[in-house]
Protein backbone atom coordinates (compact mmCIF):
# COMPACT_ATOMS: atom_id res chain seq x y z
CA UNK A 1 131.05 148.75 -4.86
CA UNK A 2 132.84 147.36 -1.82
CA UNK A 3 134.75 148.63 1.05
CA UNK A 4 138.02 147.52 1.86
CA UNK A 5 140.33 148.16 4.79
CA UNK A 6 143.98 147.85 4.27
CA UNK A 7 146.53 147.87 7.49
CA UNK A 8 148.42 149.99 4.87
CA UNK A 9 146.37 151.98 2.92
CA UNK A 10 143.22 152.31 5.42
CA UNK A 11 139.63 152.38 4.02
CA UNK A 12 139.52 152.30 0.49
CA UNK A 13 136.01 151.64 -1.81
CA UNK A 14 136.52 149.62 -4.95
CA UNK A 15 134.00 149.57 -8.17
CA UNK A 16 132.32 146.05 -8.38
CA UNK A 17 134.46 144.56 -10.92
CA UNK A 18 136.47 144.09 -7.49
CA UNK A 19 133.98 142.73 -5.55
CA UNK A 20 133.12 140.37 -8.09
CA UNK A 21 136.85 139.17 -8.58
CA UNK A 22 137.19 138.65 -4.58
CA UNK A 23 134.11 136.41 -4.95
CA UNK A 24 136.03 133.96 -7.48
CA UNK A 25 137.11 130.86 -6.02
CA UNK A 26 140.62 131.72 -7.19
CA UNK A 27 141.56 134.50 -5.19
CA UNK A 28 139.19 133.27 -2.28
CA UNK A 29 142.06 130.23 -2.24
CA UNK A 30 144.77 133.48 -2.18
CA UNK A 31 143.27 133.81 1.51
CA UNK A 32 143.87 130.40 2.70
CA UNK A 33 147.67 131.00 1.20
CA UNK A 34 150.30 132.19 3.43
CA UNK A 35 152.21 134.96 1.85
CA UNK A 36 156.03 133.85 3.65
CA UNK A 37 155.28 130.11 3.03
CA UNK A 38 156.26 128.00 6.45
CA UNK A 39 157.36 130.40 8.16
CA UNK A 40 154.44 130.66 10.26
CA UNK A 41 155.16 127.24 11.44
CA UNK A 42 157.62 128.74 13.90
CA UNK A 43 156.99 132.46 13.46
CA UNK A 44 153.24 132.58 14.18
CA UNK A 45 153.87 136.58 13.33
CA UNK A 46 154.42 135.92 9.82
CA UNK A 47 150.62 134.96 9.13
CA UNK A 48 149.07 136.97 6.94
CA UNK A 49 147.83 135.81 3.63
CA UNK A 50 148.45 135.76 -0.17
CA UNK A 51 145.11 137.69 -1.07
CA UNK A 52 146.29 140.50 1.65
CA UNK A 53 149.02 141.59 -0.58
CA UNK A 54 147.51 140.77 -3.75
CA UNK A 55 144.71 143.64 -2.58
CA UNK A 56 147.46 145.74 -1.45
CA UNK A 57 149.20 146.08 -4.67
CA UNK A 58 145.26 146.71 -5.46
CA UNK A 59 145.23 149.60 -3.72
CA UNK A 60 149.20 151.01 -4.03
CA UNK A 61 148.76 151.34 -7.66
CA UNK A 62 144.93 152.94 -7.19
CA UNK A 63 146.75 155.21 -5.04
CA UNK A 64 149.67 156.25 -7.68
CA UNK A 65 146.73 156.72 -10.28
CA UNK A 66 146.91 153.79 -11.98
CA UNK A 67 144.19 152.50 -14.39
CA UNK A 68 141.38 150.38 -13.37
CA UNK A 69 143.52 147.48 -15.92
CA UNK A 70 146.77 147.58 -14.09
CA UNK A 71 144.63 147.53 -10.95
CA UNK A 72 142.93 144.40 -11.87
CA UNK A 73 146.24 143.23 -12.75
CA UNK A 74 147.65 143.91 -9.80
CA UNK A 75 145.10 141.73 -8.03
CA UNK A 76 145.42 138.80 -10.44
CA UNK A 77 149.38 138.84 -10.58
CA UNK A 78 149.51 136.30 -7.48
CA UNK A 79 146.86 133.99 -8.35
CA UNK A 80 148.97 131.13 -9.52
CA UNK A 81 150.99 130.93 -6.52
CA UNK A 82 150.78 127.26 -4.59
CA UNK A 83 149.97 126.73 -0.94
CA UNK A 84 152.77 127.86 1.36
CA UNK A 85 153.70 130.46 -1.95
CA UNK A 86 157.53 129.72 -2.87
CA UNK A 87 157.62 126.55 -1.10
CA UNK A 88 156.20 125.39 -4.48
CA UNK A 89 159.00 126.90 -5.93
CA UNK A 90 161.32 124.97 -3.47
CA UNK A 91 159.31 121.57 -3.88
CA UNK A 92 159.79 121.82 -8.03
CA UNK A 93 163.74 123.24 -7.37
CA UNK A 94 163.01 126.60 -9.20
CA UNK A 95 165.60 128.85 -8.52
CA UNK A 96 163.99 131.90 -10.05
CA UNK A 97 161.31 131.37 -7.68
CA UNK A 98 158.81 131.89 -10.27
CA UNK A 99 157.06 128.71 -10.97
CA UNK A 100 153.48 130.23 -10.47
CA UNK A 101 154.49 132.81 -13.66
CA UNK A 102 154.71 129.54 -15.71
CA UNK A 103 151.76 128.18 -14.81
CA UNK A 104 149.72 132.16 -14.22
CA UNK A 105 147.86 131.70 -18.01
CA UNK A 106 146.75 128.04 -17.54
CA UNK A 107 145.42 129.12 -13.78
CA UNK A 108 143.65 132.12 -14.90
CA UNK A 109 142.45 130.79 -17.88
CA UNK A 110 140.67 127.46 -16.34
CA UNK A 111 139.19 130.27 -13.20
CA UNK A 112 135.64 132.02 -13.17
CA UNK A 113 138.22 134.84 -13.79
CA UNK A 114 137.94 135.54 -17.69
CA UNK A 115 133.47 135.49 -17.17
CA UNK A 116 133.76 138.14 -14.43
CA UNK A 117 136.12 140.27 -16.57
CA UNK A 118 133.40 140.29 -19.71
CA UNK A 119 130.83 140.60 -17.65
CA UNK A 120 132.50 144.10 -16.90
CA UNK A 121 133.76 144.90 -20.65
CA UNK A 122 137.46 143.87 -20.21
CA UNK A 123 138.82 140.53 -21.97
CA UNK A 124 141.30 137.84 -19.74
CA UNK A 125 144.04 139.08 -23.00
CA UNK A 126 144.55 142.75 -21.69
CA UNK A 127 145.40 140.86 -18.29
CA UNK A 128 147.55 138.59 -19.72
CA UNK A 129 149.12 140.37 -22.66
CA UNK A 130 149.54 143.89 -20.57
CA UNK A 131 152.27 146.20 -20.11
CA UNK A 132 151.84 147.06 -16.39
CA UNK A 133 154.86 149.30 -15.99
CA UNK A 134 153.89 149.94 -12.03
CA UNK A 135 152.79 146.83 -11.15
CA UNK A 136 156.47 144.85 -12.33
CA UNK A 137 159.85 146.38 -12.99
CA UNK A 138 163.00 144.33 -12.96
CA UNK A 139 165.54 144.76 -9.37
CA UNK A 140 166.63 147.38 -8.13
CA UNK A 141 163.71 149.46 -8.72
CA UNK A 142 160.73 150.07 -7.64
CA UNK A 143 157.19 148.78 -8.23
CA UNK A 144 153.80 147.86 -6.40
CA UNK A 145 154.36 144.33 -6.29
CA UNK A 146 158.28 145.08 -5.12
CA UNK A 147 157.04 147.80 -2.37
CA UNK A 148 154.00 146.45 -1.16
CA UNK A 149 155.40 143.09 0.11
CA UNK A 150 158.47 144.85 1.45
CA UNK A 151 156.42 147.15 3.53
CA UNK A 152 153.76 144.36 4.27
CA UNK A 153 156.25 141.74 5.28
CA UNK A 154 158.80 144.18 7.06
CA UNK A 155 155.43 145.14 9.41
CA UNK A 156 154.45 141.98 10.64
CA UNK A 157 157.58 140.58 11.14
CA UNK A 158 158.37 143.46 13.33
CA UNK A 159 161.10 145.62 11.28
CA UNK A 160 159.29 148.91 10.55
CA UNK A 161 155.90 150.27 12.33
CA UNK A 162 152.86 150.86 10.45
CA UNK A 163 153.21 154.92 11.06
CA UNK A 164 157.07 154.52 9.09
CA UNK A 165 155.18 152.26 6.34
CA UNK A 166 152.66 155.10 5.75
CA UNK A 167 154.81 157.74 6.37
CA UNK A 168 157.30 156.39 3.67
CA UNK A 169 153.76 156.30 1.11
CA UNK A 170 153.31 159.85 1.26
CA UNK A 171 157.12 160.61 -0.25
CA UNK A 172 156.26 158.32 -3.18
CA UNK A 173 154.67 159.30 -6.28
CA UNK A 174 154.69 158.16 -10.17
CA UNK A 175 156.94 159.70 -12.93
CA UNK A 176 157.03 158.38 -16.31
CA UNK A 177 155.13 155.73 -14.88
CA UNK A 178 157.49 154.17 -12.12
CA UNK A 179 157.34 154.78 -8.78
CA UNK A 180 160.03 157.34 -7.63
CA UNK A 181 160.52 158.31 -3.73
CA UNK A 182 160.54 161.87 -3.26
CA UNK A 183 162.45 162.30 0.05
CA UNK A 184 166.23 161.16 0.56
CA UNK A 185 165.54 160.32 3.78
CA UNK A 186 162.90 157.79 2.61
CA UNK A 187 164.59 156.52 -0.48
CA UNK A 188 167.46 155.16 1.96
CA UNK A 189 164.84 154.28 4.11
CA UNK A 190 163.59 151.67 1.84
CA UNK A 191 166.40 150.49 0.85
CA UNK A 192 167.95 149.13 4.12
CA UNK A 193 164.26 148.30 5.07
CA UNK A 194 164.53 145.70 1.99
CA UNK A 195 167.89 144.71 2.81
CA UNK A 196 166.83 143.58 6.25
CA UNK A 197 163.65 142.10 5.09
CA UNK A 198 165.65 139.85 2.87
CA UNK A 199 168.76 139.18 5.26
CA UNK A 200 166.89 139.01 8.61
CA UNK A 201 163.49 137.69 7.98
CA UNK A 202 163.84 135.43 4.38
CA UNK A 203 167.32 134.31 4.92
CA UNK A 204 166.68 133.62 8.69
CA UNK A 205 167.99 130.48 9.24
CA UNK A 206 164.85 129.36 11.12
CA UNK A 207 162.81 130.46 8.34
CA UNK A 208 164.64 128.83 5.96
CA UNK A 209 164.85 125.92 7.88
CA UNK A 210 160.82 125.66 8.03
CA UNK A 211 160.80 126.60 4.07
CA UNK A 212 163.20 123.47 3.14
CA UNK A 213 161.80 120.95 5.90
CA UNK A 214 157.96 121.50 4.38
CA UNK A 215 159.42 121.51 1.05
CA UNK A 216 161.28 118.43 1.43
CA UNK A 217 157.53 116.90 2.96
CA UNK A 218 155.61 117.52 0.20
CA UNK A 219 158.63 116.45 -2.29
CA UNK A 220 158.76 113.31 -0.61
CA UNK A 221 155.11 112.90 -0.86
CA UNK A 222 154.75 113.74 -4.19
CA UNK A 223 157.23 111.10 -5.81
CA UNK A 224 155.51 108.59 -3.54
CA UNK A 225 152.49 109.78 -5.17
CA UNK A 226 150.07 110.36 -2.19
CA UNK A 227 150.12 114.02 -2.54
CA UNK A 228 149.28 114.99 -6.74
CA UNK A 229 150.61 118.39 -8.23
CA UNK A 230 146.89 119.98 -8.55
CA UNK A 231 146.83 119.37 -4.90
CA UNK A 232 149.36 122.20 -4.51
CA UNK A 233 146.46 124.56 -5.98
CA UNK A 234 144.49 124.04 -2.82
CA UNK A 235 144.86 126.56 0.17
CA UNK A 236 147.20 125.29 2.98
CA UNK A 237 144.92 124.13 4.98
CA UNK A 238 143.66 121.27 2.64
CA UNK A 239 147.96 120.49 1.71
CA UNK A 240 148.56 120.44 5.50
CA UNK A 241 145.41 118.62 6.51
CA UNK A 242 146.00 115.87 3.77
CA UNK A 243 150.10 115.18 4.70
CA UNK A 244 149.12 115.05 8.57
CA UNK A 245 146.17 112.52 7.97
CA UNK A 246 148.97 109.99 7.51
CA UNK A 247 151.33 109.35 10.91
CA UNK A 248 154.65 110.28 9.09
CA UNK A 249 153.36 113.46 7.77
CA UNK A 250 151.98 114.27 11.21
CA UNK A 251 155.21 114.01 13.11
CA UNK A 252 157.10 115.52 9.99
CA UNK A 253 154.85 118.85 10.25
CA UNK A 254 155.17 118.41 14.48
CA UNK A 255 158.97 118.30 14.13
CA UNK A 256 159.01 121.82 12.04
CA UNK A 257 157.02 123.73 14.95
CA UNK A 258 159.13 122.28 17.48
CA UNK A 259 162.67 122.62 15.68
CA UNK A 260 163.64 119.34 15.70
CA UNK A 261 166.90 118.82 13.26
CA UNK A 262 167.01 122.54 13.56
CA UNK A 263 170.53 121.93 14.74
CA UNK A 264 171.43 119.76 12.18
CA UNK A 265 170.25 121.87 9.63
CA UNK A 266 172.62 124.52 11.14
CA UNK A 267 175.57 122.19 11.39
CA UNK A 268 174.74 120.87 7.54
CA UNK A 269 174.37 124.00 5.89
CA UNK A 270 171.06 125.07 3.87
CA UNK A 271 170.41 123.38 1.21
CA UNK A 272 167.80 125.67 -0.11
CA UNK A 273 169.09 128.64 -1.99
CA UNK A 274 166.70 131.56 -1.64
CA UNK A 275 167.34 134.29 -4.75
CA UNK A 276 169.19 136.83 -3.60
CA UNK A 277 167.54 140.23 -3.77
CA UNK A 278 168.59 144.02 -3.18
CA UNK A 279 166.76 147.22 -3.96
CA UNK A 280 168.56 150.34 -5.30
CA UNK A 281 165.98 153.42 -4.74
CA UNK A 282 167.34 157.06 -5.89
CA UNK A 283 165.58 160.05 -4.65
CA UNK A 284 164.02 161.96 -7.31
CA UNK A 285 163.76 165.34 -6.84
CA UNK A 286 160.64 167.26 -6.17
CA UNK A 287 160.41 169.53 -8.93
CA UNK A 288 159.30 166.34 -10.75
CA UNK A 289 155.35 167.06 -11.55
């Protein structure tokens, strides 16, 4: 067993098919990952980590009732991603934003991932051949992925408290397998709370601006070929440490935290196009068992 403690969903103890996954070198890279890119280049609040959500989701669909499967799955789904997240999506110009879905089956598959899962009588297929109905559903709705990086995000980056995040988790509950809000109050709630997450904190223009600039860096690096594409499925302390050891990506990286061409990139326009997003929650009523 082992004990977890989620800003979210408080103390929570997992069977050891959890701890044993935690203790893989792939999702111990999830830690050194941050989950809003380069953001925290100039928003130091926007720090936490890739693993953080992926145990989140962990624990939201626990929490809803889920199986032990779609809870595994749930803290698999982001294993894939590169350092600095979509920035890898940025650096390969996927405008989906889902280059680490394309690449999720080779990643898992070459992991300690598929010994740990026979080792507890499950098989790496049911992970990647799954219907995980709570875990993923299409926009506008609702799912743990969808919610827990909306309430996760929208906290540190100031938006929403952690007493209206847990507040909000006690008017959710599952029917027909999807998460449904119970409360109108809290089903408009979290939809605005999305809406800001995506036009104030990911469409930021300073954010943005940090997203692009590293992108660009490691773009630039790449064709030259001093940075290689496996080197993107290090944490981002190796990809940063690597592109400052040489003097232009030192002052490249310097120039992000201080905002230089910030006002260029304002007068130029964005270049990066970040996939728009919008949530469409309906209260369901509470005579719903």
């Amino acid at each position: 067993m082992i004990q977890l403690n989620d800003i979210l969903y408080g103390n929570v103890e997992l069977p050891a098919i959890f701890e044993d996954l935690l203790n893989t070198a792939a999702l111990k890279r999830l830690s050194g990952v941050h989950q809003s890119g380069a953001i925290f280049l100039v928003n130091p609040d926007m720090s936490h980590s890739r693993l953080e959500h992926s145990i989140g989701v962990t624990l939201l669909i626990r929490m809803l009732g889920g199986s032990e499967l779609e809870q595994i799955a749930g803290l698999l789904h982001d294993v894939s991603h590169t350092a600095f997240s979509h920035v890898g999506d940025y650096v390969f110009e996927n405008k989906e934003e889902n280059y680490h879905e394309q690449v999720y089956a080779d990643v898992l598959l070459n992991s300690e991932i598929p010994a740990v899962l026979l080792k507890h009588g499950y098989h790496i297929d049911q992970v990647l051949n799954g219907d995980f109905p709570i875990l993923e559903q299409p926009l506008p709705h609702l799912c743990a992925d969808r919610l827990d990086y909306t309430l996760r995000d929208s906290l540190h980056g100031g938006l929403i408290t952690r007493y209206s995040a847990r507040l909000f988790l006690q008017r959710i509950k599952l029917h027909d397998e999807q998460i449904v809000v119970t409360d109108e109050v809290q089903a408009d709630w979290i939809n605005d709370v999305f809406k800001r997450l995506n036009d104030d904190l990911f469409n930021l223009p300073l954010h943005v601006y940090a997203n692009q600039e590293l992108a660009v860096i490691i773009r630039n690096f790449l064709k030259s070929g001093f940075l290689k594409e496996s080197d993107l499925f290090k944490d981002d302390t190796f990809l940063l440490n690597k592109i400052r050891s040489t003097n232009a990506g030192y002052e490249a990286v310097k120039a992000i935290k201080l905002h230089k061409g910030y006002t260029n990139f304002l007068r130029k326009g964005s270049v990066l196009k970040i996939k728009p997003r919008r949530l469409k929650v309906i209260q369901t009523h509470n005579q719903i068992h």
